[in-house]
C-alpha atoms as a PDB file:
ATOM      1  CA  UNK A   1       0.000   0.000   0.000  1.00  0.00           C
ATOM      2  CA  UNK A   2       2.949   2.287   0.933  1.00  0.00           C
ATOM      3  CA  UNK A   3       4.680   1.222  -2.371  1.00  0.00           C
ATOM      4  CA  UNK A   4       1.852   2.492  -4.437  1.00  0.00           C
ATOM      5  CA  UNK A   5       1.607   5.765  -2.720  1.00  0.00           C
ATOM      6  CA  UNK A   6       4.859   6.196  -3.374  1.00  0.00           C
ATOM      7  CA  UNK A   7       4.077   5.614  -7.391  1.00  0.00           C
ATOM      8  CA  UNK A   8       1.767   7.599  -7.977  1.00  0.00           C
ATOM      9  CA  UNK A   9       3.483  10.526  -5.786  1.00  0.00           C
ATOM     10  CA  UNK A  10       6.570  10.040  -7.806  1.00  0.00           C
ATOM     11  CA  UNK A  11       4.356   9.735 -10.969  1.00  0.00           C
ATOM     12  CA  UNK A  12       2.535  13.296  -9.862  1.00  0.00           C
ATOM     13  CA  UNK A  13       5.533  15.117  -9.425  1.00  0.00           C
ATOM     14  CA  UNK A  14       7.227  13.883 -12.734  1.00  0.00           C
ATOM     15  CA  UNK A  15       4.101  15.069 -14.195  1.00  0.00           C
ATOM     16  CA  UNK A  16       3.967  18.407 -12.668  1.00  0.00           C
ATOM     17  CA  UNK A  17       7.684  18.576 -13.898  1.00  0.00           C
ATOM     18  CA  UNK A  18       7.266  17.770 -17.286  1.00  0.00           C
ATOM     19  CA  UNK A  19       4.029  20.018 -17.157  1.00  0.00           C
ATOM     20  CA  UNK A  20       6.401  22.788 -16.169  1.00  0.00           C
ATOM     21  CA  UNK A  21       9.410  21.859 -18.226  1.00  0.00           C
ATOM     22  CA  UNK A  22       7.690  21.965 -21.093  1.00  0.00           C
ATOM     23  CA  UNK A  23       7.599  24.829 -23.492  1.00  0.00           C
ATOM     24  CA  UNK A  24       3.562  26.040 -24.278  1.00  0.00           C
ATOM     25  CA  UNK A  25       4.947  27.145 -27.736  1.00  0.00           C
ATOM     26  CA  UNK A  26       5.834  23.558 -28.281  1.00  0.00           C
ATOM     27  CA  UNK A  27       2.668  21.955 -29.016  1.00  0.00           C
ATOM     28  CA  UNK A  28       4.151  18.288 -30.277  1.00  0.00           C
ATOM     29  CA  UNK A  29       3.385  16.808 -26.898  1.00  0.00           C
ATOM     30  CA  UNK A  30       1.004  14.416 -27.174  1.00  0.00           C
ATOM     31  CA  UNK A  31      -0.410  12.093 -24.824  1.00  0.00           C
ATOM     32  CA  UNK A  32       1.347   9.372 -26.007  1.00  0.00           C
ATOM     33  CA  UNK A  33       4.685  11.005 -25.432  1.00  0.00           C
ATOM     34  CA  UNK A  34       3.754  12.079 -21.852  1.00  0.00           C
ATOM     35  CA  UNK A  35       3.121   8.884 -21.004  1.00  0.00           C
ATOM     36  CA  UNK A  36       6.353   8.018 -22.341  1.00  0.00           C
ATOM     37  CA  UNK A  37       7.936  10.491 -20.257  1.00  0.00           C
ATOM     38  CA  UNK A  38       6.371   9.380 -17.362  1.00  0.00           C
ATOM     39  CA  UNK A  39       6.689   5.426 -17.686  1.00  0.00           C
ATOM     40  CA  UNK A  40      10.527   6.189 -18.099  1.00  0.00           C
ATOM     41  CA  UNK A  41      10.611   7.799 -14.388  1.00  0.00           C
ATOM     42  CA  UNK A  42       8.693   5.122 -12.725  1.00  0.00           C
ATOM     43  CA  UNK A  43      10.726   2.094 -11.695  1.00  0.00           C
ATOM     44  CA  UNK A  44       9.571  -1.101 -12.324  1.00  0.00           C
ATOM     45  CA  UNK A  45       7.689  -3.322  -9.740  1.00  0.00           C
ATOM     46  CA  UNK A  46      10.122  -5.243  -7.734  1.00  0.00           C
ATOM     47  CA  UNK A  47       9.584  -8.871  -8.971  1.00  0.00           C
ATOM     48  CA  UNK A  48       7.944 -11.164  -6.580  1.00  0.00           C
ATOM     49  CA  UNK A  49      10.233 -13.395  -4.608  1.00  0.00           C
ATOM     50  CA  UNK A  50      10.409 -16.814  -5.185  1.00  0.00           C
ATOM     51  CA  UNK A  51       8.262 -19.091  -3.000  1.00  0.00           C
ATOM     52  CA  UNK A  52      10.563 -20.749  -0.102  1.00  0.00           C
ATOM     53  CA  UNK A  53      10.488 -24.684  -0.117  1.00  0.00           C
ATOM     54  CA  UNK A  54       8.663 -26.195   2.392  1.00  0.00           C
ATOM     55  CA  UNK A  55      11.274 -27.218   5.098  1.00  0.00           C
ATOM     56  CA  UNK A  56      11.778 -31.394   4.699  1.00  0.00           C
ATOM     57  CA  UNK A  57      10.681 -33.052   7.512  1.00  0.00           C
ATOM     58  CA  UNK A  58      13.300 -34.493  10.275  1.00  0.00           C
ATOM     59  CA  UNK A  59      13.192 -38.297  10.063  1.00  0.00           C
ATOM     60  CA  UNK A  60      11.182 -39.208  13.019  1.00  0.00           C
ATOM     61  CA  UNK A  61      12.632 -41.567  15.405  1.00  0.00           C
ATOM     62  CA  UNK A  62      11.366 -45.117  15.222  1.00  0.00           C
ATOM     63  CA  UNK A  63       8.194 -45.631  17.665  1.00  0.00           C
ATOM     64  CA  UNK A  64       9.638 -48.433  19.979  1.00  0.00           C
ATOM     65  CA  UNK A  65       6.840 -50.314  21.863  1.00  0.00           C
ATOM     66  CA  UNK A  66       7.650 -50.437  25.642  1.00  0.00           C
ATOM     67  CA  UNK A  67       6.190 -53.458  27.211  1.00  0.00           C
ATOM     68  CA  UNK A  68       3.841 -53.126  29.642  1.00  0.00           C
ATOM     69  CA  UNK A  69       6.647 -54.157  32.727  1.00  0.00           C
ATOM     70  CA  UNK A  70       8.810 -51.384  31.290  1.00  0.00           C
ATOM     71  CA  UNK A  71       5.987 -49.085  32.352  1.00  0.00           C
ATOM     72  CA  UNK A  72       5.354 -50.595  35.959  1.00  0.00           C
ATOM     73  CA  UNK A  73       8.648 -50.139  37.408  1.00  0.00           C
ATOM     74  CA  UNK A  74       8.787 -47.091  35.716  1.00  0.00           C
ATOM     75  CA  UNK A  75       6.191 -45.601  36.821  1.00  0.00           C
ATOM     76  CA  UNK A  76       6.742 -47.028  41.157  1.00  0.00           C
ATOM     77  CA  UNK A  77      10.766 -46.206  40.593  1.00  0.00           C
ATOM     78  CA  UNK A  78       9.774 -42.212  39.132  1.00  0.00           C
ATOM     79  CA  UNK A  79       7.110 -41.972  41.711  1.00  0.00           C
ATOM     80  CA  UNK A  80      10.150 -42.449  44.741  1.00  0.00           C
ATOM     81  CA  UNK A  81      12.062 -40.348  42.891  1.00  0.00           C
ATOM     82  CA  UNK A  82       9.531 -37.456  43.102  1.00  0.00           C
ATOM     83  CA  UNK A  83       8.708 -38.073  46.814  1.00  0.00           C
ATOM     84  CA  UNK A  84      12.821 -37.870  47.375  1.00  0.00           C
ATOM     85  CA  UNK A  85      12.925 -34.953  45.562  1.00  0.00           C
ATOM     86  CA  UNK A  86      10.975 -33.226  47.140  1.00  0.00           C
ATOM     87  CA  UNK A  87      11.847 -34.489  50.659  1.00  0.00           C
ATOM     88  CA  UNK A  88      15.456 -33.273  49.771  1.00  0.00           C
ATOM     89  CA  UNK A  89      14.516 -30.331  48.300  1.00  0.00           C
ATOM     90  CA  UNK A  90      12.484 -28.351  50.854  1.00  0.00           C
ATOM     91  CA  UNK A  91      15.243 -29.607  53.856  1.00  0.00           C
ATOM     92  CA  UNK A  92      17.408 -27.506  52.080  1.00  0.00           C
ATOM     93  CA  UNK A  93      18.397 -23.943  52.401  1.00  0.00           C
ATOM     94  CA  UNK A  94      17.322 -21.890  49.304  1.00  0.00           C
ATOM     95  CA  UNK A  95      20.792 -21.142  47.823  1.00  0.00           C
ATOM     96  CA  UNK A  96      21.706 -25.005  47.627  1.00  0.00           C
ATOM     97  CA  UNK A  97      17.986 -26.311  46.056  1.00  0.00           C
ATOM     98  CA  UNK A  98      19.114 -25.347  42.399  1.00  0.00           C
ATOM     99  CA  UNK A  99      21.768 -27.495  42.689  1.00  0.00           C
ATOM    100  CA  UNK A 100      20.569 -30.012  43.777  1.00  0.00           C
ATOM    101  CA  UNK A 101      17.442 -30.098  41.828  1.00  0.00           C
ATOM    102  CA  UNK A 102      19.777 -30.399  38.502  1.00  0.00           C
ATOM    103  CA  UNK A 103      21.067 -33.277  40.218  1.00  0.00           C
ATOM    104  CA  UNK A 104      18.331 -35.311  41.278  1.00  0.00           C
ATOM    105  CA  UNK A 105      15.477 -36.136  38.028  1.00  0.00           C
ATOM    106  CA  UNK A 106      11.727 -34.882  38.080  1.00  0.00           C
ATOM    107  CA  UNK A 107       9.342 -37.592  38.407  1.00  0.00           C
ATOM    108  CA  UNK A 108       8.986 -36.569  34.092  1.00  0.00           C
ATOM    109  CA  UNK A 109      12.260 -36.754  33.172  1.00  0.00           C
ATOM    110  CA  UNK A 110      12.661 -40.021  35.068  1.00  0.00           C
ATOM    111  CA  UNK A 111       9.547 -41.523  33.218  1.00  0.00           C
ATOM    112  CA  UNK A 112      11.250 -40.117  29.877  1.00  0.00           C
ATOM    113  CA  UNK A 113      14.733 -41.708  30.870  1.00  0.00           C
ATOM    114  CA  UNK A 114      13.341 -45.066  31.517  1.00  0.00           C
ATOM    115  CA  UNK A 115      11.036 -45.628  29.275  1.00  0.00           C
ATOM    116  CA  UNK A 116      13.529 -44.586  26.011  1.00  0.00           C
ATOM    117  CA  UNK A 117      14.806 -46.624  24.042  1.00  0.00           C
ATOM    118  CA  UNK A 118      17.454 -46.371  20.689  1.00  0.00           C
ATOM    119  CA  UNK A 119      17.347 -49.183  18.842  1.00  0.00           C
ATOM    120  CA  UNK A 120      14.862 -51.809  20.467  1.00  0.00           C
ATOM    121  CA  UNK A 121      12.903 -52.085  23.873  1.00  0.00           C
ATOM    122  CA  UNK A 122      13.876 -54.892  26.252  1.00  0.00           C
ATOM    123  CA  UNK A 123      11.926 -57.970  25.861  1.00  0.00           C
ATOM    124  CA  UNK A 124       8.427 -57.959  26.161  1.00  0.00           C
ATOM    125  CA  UNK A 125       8.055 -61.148  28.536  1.00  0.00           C
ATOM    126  CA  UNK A 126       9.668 -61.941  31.906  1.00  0.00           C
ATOM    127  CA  UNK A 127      10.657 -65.494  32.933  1.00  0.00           C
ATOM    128  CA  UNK A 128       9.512 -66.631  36.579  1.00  0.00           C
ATOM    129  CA  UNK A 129      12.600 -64.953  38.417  1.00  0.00           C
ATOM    130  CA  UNK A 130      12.588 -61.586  36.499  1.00  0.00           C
ATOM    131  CA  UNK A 131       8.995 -61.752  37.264  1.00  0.00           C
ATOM    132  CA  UNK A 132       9.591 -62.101  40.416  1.00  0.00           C
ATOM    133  CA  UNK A 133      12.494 -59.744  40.990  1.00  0.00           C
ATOM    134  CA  UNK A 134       9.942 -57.099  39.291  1.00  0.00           C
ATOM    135  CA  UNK A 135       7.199 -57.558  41.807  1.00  0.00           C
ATOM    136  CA  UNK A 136      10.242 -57.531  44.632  1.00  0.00           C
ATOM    137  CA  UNK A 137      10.787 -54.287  43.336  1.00  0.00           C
ATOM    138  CA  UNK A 138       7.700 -52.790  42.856  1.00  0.00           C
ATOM    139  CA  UNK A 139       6.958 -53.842  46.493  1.00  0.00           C
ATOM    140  CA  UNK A 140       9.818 -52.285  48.029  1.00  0.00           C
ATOM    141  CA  UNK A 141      10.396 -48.826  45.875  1.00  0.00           C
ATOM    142  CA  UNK A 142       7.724 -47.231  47.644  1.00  0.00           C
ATOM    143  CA  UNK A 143       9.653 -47.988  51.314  1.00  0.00           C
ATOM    144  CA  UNK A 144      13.190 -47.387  50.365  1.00  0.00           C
ATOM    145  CA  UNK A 145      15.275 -44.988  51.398  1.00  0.00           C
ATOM    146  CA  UNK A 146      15.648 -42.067  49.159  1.00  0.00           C
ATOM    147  CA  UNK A 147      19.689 -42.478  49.018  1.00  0.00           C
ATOM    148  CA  UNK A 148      18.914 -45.886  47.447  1.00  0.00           C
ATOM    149  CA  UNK A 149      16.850 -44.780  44.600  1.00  0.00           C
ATOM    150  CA  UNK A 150      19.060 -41.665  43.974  1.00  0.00           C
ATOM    151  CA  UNK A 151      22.224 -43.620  43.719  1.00  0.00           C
ATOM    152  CA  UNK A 152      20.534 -46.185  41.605  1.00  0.00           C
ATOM    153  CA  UNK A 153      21.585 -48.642  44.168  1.00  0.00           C
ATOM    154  CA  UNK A 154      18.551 -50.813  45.005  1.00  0.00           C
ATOM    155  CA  UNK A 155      19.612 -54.297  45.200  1.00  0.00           C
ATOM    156  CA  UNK A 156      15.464 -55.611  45.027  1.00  0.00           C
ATOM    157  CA  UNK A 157      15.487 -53.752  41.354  1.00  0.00           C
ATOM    158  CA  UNK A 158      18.751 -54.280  39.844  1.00  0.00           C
ATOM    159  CA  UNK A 159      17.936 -57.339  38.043  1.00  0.00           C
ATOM    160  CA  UNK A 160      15.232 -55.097  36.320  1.00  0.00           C
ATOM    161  CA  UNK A 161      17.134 -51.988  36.054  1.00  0.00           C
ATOM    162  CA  UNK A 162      20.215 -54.151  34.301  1.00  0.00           C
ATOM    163  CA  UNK A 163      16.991 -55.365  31.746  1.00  0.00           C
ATOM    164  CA  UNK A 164      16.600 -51.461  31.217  1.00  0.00           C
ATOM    165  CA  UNK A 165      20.072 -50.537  30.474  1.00  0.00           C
ATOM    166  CA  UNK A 166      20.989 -53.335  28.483  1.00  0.00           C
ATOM    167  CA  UNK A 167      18.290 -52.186  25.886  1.00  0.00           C
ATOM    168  CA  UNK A 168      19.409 -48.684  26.523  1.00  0.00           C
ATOM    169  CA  UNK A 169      22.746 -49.433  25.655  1.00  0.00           C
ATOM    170  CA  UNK A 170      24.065 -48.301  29.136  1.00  0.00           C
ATOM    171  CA  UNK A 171      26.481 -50.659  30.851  1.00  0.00           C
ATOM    172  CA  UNK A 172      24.296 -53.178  33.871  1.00  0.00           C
ATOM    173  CA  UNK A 173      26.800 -51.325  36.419  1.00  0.00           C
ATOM    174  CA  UNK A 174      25.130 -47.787  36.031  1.00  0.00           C
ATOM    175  CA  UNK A 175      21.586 -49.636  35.835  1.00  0.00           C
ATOM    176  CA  UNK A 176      18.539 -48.203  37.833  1.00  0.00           C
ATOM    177  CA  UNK A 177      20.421 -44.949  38.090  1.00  0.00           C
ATOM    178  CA  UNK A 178      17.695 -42.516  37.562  1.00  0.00           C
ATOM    179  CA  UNK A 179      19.253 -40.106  34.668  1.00  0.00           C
ATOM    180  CA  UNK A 180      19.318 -36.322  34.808  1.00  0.00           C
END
């Protein structure tokens, strides 16, 4: 809209300067050749840019089903986190809680840690003794103390946890360490 106010102000003044420029005596101007005149001193519409591509889509990461156990211990070993977080976090003075709340996972970054997978989930069935090392563990998260879970060092879930890492990729030693 601007642009076109500007035309047709340039195109009035060239006008009003050819209109004064001009001779009366001379009376070969013609229409045609004012238009002329005037067509010269307007620049030409800026040509319209080029549409951009559409931006390619990222390759989405492969959808990796998480068995249903995954989710269980998951879900009892992120809950203890939370409640030790928050135990932790309100003993402490205010100037030390940031640091230690970098330190120690939210209940939904704990989820997210444990429940993703790179290449493939662990397997989706249990024998007898991982299924009952899982219920072991989802018995006694909920009582354990907090310096347990946060060191990853709960000997009732380490058979699990070592499950966990191994399809994570992680070495079994760091398993059930809740990641930051």
């Amino acid at each position: 809209m601007i642009r076109k106010a500007t035309q047709h102000l340039i195109v009035a003044i060239a006008a009003a300067s050819f209109g004064i420029g001009c001779d009366s005596r001379d009376k070969k101007t013609t229409v045609s050749s004012v238009e002329q005149a005037l067509s010269a001193r307007v620049a030409a519409p800026a040509p319209v840019p080029a549409p951009t591509p559409a931006p390619t889509p990222s390759a989405q990461p492969k959808e990796i089903e998480v068995p249903g156990w995954v989710d269980d211990y998951a879900a009892a070993l992120c809950k203890r986190v939370a409640v030790c977080r928050e135990k932790m976090l309100s003993a402490l003075p205010e100037q030390q809680k940031m640091m230690l709340s970098m330190q120690i996972p939210t209940q939904e970054a704990c989820m997210k840690n444990t429940r993703t997978f790179k290449d493939k989930a662990p397997k989706a069935n249990l024998d007898d003794t991982e299924k009952a090392a899982l219920a072991s563990c989802l018995r006694d998260v909920p009582s354990m103390a907090c310096g347990n879970v946060q060191t990853g060092k709960v000997p009732e879930c380490q058979q699990i946890a070592a499950l966990v890492a191994e399809a994570q990729g992680r070495p079994s030693d760091s398993a059930g360490t809740p990641s930051r």
